[in-house]
Protein backbone atom coordinates (compact mmCIF):
# COMPACT_ATOMS: atom_id res chain seq x y z
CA UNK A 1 107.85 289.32 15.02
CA UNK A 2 110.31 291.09 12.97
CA UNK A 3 110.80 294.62 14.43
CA UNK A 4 109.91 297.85 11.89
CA UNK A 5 111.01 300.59 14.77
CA UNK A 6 113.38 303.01 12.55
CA UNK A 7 116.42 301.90 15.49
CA UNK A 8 119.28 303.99 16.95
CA UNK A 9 121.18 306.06 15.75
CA UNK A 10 123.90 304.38 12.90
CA UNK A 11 127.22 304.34 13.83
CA UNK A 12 129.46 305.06 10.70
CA UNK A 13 132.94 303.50 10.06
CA UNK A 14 135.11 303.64 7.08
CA UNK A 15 135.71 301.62 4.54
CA UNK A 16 139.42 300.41 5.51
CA UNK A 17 137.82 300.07 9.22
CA UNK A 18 134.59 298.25 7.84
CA UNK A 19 136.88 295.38 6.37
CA UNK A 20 139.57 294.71 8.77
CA UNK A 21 136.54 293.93 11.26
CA UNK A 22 136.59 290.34 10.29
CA UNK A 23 140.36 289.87 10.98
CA UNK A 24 139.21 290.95 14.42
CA UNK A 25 136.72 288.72 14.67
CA UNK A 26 139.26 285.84 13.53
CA UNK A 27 141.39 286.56 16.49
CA UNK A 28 138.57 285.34 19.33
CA UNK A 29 138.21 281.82 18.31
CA UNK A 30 140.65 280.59 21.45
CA UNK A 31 139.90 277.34 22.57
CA UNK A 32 140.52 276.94 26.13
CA UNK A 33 143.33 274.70 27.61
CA UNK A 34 143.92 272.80 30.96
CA UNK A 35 146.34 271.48 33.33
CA UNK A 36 146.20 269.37 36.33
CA UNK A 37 146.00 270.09 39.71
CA UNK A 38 143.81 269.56 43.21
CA UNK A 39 140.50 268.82 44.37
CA UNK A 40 139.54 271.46 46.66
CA UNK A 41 136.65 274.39 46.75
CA UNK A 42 135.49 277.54 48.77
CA UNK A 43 132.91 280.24 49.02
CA UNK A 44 134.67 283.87 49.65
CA UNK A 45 130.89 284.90 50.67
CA UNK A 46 127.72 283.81 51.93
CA UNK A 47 124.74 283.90 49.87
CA UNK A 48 122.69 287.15 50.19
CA UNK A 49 119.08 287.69 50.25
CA UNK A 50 118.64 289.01 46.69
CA UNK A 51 120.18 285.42 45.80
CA UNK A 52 117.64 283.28 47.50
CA UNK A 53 114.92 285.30 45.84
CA UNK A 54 115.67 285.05 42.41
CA UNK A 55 114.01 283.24 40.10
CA UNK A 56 115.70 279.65 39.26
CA UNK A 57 115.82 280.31 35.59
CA UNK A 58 115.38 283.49 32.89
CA UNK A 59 115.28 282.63 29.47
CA UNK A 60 118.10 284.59 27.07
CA UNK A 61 115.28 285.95 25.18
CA UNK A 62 114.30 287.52 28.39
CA UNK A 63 117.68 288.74 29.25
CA UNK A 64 117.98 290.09 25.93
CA UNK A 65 114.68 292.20 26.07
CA UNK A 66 116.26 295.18 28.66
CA UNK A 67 119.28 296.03 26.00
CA UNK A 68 119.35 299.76 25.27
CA UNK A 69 118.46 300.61 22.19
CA UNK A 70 122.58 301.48 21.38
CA UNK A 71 124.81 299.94 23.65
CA UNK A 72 128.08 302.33 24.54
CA UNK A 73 130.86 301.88 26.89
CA UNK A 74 129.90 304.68 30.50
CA UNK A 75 132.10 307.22 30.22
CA UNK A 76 133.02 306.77 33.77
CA UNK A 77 132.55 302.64 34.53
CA UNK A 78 131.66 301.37 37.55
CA UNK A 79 133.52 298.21 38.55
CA UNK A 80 131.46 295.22 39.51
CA UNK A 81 131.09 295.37 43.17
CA UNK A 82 131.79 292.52 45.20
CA UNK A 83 129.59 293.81 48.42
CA UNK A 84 125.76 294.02 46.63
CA UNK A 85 123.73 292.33 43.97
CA UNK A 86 123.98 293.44 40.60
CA UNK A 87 121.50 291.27 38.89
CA UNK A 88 121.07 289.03 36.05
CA UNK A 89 123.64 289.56 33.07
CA UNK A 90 122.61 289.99 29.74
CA UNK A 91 125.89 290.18 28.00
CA UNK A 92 129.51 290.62 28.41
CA UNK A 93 131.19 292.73 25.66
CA UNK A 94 134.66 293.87 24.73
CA UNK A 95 135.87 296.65 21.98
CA UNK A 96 138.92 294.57 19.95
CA UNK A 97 139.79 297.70 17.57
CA UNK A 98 142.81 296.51 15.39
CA UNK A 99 144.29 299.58 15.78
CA UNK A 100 145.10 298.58 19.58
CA UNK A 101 147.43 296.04 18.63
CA UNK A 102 151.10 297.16 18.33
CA UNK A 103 152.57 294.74 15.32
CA UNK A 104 156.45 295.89 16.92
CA UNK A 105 156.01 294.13 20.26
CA UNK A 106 153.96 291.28 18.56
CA UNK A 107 151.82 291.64 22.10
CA UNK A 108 148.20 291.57 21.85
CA UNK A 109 146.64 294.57 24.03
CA UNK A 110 144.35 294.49 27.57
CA UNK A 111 141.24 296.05 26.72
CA UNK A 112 138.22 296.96 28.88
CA UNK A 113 135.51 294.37 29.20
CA UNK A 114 132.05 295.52 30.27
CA UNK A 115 128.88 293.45 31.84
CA UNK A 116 125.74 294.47 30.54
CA UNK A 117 122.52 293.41 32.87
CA UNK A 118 119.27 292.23 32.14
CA UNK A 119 117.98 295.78 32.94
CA UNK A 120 120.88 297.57 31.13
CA UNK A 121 122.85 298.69 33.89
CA UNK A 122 126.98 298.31 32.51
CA UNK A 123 130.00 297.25 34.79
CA UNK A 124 133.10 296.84 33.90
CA UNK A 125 134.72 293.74 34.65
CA UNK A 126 138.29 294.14 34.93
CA UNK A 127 140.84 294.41 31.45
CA UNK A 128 140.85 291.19 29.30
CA UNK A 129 143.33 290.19 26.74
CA UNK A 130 142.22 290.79 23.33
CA UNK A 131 141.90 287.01 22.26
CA UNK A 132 141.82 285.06 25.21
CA UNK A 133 138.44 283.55 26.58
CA UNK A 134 138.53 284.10 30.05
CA UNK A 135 134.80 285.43 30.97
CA UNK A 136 131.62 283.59 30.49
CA UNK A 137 127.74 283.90 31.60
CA UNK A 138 125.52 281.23 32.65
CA UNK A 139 122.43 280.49 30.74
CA UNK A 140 120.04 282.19 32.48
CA UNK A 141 122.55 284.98 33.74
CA UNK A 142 123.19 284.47 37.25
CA UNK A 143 126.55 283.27 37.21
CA UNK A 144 129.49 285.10 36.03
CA UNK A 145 132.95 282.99 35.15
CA UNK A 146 135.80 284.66 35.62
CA UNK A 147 139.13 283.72 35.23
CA UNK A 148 141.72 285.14 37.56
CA UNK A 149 145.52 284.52 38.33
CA UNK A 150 145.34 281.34 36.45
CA UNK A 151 141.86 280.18 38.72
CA UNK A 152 138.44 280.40 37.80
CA UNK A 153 135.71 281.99 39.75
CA UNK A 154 132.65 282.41 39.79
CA UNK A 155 130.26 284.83 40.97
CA UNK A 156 127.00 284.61 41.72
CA UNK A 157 125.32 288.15 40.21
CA UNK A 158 122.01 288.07 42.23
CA UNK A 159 123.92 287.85 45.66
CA UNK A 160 127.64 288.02 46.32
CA UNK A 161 128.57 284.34 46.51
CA UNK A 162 132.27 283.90 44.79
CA UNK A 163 133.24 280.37 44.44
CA UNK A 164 136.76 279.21 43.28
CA UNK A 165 137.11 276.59 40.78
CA UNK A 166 140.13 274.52 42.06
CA UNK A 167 143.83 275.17 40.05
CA UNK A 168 144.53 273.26 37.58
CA UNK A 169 140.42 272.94 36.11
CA UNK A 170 139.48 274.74 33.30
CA UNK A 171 136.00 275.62 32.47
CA UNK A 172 134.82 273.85 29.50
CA UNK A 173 130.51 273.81 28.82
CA UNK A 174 127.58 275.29 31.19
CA UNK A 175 124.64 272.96 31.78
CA UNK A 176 121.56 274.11 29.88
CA UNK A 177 119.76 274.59 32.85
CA UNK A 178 122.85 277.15 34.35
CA UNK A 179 122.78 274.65 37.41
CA UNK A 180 126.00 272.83 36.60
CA UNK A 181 129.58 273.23 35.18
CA UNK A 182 131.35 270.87 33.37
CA UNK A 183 135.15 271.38 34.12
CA UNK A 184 138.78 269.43 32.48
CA UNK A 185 141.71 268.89 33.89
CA UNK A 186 144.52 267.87 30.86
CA UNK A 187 147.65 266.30 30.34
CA UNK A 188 149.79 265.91 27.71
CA UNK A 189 147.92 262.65 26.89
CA UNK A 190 144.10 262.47 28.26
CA UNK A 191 141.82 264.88 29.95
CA UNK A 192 139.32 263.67 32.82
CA UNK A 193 136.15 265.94 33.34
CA UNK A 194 134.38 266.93 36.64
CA UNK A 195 130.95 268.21 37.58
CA UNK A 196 131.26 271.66 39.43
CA UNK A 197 127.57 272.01 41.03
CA UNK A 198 126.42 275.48 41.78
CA UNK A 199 125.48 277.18 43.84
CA UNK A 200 127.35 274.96 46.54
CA UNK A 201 130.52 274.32 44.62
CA UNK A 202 130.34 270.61 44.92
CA UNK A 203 132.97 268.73 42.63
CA UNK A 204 131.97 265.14 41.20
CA UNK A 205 134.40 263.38 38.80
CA UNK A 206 132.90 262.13 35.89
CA UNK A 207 133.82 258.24 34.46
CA UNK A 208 133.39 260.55 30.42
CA UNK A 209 136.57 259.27 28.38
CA UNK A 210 139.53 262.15 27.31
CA UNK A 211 138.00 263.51 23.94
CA UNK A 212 141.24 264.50 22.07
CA UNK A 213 139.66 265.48 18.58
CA UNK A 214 136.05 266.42 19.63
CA UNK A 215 134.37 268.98 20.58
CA UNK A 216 132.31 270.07 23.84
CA UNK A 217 128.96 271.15 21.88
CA UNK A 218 126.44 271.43 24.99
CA UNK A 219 126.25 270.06 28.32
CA UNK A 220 122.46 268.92 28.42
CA UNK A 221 120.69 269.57 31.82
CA UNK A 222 123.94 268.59 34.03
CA UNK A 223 123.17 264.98 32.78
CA UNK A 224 124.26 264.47 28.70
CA UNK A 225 127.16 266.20 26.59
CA UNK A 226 126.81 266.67 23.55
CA UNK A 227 130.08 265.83 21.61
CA UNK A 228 131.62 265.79 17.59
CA UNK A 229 134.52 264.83 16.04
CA UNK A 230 136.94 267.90 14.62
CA UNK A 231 139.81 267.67 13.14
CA UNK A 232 141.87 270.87 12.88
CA UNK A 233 145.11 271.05 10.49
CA UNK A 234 146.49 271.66 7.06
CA UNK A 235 144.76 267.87 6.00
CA UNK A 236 141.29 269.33 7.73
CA UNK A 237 138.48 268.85 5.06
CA UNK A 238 134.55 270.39 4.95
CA UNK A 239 132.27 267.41 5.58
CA UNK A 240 128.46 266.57 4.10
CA UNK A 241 127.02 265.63 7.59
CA UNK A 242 127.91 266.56 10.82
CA UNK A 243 127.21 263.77 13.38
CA UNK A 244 126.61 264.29 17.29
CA UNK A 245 127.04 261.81 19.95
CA UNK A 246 124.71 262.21 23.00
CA UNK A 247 126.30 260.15 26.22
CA UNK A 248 125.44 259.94 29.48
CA UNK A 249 127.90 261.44 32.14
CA UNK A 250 128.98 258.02 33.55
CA UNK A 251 129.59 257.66 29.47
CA UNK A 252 126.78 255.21 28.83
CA UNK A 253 123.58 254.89 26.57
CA UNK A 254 125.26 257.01 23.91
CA UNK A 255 122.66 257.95 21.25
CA UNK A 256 123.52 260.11 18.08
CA UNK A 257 121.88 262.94 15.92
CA UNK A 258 123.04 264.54 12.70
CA UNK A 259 123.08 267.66 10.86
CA UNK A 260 122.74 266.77 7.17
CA UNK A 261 123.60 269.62 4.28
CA UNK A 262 120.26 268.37 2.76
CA UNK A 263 118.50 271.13 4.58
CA UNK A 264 120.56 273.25 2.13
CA UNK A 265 118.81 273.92 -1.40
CA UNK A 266 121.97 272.20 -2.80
CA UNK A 267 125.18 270.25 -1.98
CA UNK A 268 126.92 272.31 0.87
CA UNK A 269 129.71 271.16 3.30
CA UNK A 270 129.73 271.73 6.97
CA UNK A 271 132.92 274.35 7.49
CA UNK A 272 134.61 274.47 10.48
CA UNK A 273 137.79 277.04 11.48
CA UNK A 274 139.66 278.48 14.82
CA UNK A 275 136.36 280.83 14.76
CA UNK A 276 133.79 278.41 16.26
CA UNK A 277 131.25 278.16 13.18
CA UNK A 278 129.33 275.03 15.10
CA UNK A 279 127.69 275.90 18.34
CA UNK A 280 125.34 274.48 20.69
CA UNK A 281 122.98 275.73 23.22
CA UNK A 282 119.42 277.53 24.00
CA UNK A 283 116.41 275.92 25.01
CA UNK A 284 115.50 273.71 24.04
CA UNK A 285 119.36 272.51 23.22
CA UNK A 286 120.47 272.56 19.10
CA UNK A 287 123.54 272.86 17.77
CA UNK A 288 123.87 274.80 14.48
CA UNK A 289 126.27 274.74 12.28
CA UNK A 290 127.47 277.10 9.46
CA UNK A 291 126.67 275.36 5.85
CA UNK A 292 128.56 276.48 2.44
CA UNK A 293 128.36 275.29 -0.77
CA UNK A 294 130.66 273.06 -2.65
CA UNK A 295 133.51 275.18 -4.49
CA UNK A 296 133.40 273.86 -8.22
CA UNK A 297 136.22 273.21 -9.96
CA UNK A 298 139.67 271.72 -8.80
CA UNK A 299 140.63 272.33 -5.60
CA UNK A 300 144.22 273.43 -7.13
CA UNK A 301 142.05 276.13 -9.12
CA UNK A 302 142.70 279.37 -6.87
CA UNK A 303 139.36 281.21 -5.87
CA UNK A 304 138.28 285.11 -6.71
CA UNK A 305 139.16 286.87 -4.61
CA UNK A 306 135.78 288.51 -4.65
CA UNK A 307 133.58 286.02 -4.64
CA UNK A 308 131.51 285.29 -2.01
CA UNK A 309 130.14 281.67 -0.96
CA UNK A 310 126.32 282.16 0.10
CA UNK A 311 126.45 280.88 4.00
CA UNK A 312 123.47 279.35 5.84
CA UNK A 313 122.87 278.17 9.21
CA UNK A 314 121.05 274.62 9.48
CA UNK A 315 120.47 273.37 13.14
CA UNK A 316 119.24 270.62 14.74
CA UNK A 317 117.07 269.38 17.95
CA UNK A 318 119.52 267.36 20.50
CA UNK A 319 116.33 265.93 22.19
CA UNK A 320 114.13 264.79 19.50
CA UNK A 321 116.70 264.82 16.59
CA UNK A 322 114.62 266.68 14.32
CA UNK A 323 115.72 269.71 12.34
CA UNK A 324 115.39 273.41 14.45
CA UNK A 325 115.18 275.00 11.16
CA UNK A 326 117.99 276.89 8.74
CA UNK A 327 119.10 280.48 8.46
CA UNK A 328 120.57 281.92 5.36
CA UNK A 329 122.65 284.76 6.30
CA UNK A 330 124.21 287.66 4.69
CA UNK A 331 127.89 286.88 3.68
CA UNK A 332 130.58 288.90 4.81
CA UNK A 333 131.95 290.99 1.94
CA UNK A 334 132.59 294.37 2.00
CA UNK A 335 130.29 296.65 3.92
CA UNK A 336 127.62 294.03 5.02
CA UNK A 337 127.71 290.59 6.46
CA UNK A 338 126.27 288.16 9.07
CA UNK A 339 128.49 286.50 11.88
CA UNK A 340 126.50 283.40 14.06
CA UNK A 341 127.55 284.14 17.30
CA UNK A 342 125.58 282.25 19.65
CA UNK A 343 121.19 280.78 20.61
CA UNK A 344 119.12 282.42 23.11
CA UNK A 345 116.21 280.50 23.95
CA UNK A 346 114.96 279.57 20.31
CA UNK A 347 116.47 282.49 18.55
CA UNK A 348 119.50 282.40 16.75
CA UNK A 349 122.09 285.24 17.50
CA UNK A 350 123.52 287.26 14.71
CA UNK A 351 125.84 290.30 14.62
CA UNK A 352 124.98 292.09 11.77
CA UNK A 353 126.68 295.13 9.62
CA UNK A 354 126.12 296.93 7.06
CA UNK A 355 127.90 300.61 6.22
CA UNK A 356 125.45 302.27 8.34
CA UNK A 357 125.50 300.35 11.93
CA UNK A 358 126.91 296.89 13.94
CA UNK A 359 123.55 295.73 15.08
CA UNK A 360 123.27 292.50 17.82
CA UNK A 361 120.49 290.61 15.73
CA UNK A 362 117.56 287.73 16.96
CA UNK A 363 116.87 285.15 14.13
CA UNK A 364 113.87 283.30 14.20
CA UNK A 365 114.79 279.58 13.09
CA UNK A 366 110.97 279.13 11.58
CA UNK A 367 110.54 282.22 9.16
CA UNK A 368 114.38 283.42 8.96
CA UNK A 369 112.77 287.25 9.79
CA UNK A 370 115.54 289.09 12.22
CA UNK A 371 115.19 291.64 14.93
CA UNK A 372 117.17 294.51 16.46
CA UNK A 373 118.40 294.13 20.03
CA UNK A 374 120.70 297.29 20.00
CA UNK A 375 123.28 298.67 18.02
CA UNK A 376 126.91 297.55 18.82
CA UNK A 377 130.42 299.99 18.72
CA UNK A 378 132.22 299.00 15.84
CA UNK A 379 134.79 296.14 16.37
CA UNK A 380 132.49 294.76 19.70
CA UNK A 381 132.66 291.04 20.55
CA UNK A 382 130.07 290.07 22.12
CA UNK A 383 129.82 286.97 25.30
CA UNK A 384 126.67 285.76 25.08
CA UNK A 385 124.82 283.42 27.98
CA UNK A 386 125.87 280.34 27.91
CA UNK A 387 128.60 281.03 25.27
């Protein structure tokens, strides 16, 4: 149900400030990158209490639901402690102001990164490099992904279990069901993937081929990954249908599903770009991806600069292959817009701005109606489970 509560309090950038906020956003669409290395695991702590007593699964929705109604970074954080349960996460976040970047040294600054919990409680998880993706929540919250001294760890947030991914792995998808991680090790020429089972830290190599020009879309409950074809460059080109290929993780009984732009009240291509504009995940699994219309004229033709291509979100069902529904979203242009930044459960996740306030937005697939989670700090990127 959409919400009608009057909300928080707006927060109020200017103009020049309003419109460099999507060359911040451009600057988080990293993709993360491995290297080889060895085959070992360890837990730093024993699983507490709290930890056996938690629930095996929250949905995001349910995550979600404990946001304040504006979300601020404490004036005095408190770091994540490593001794006692914290709790479920609901959200990691990070301020990226463009002003923080010093164009002389050409080095992109550390800036504080902040946990959020299911019941609002905020810790702050150590500096992060604006850019880099180096943090991550499970699906259901429990398990926070960190990435260390070139390692990844990660940390169980309902006990105090801290496992370390071997060196050399690199995180690459979550299992829907937050029970698994898919990892990659890379070379210059091939990539093998490996099963990282939680909580025991178990590693089991995987017989998937490298995947060179696809894309990791979801990992389906530890068993299926969901994969498509991308092709990044100066020959890239939008496509009319996006196709999916469902495997098994011993890569067998592949089956496919498609996204086609006929969801769209007219021709569209599927765009793609370093920001991630495809994404799968929630429950149950979709992947959406961001639809525009086709540009008329030549391609040579330059564009307006002011003109705005309508944008909508069409999705579809990796079980049953049916549609999950379509979005159309507010295009970015001037003081408003509408950036798809991740699922949660069956909503879709928006970040939303207008002149008046940076809201973190639930879209429901069926009716397209949006509700307020809280009210963001200008410039905020938001991790999302599962993201």
């Amino acid at each position: 149900m959409e919400s009608t509560a009057s909300g928080p309090e707006p927060v109020t950038p200017s103009g020049p400030r309003r419109r460099r906020r999507w060359l911040a956003v451009a600057l988080t669409g990293l993709l993360l990158a491995g290297a080889a290395g060895v085959t070992a695991w360890r837990t730093i702590a024993t699983r507490s209490p709290a930890s056996a007593e938690a629930p095996t699964l929250e949905s995001g929705p349910e995550l979600l639901s404990g946001l304040p109604d504006r979300l601020l970074p404490p004036p005095t954080p408190t770091v994540l402690p490593t001794d006692r349960a914290v709790g479920r996460g609901a959200l990691l976040y990070q301020i990226r102001d463009p002003n923080s970047f010093t164009a002389a040294s050409g080095e992109l600054p550390q800036l504080p990164t902040y946990l959020v919990t299911a019941t609002g409680d905020q810790f702050s998880v150590g500096p992060t490099t604006m850019g880099e993706v180096n943090q991550a929540l499970s699906p259901d919250g429990q398990w926070l992904a960190q990435r260390r001294d070139r390692q990844w760890w990660i940390r169980d947030l309902t006990g105090t279990t801290d496992l370390a991914v071997p060196p050399g792995y690199e995180v690459r998808q979550w299992s829907s069901d937050g029970q698994t991680m898919l990892l990659g090790q890379s070379t210059r020429t091939s990539e093998t993937f490996t099963t990282f089972t939680l909580p025991t830290g178990e590693l089991h190599p995987l017989a998937l081929p490298a995947m060179p020009p696809r894309r990791m879309l979801a990992f389906i409950d530890g068993r299926e990954v969901a994969t498509t074809e991308f092709a990044l460059g100066p020959n890239h080109q939008p496509r009319s249908q996006l196709t999916i290929t469902i495997q098994d993780i011993d890569g067998r009984n592949a089956r496919s599903v498609s996204i086609p732009t006929t969801q769209q009240a007219g021709p569209g291509d599927i765009r793609d770009a370093l920001v991630p504009l495809v994404r799968g995940g929630g429950d149950p699994p979709t992947v959406w991806a961001l639809v525009a219309p086709q540009e008329d004229g030549p391609a040579s033709q330059p564009q307006k600069a002011s003109a705005a291509l309508p944008m909508t979100l069409v999705g579809v069902d990796l079980r049953s292959g049916k549609p999950a529904g379509r979005i159309d979203l507010v295009t970015p242009q001037g003081d408003e817009g509408e950036e798809f930044i991740g699922l949660a459960g069956t909503a879709v996740l928006l970040q939303r701005w207008t002149a008046d306030a940076v809201e973190l937005v639930a879209a429901n697939p069926a009716t397209g109606q949006r509700r307020v989670l809280t009210s963001l700090p200008d410039y905020t990127k938001v991790i999302l489970p599962g993201d």
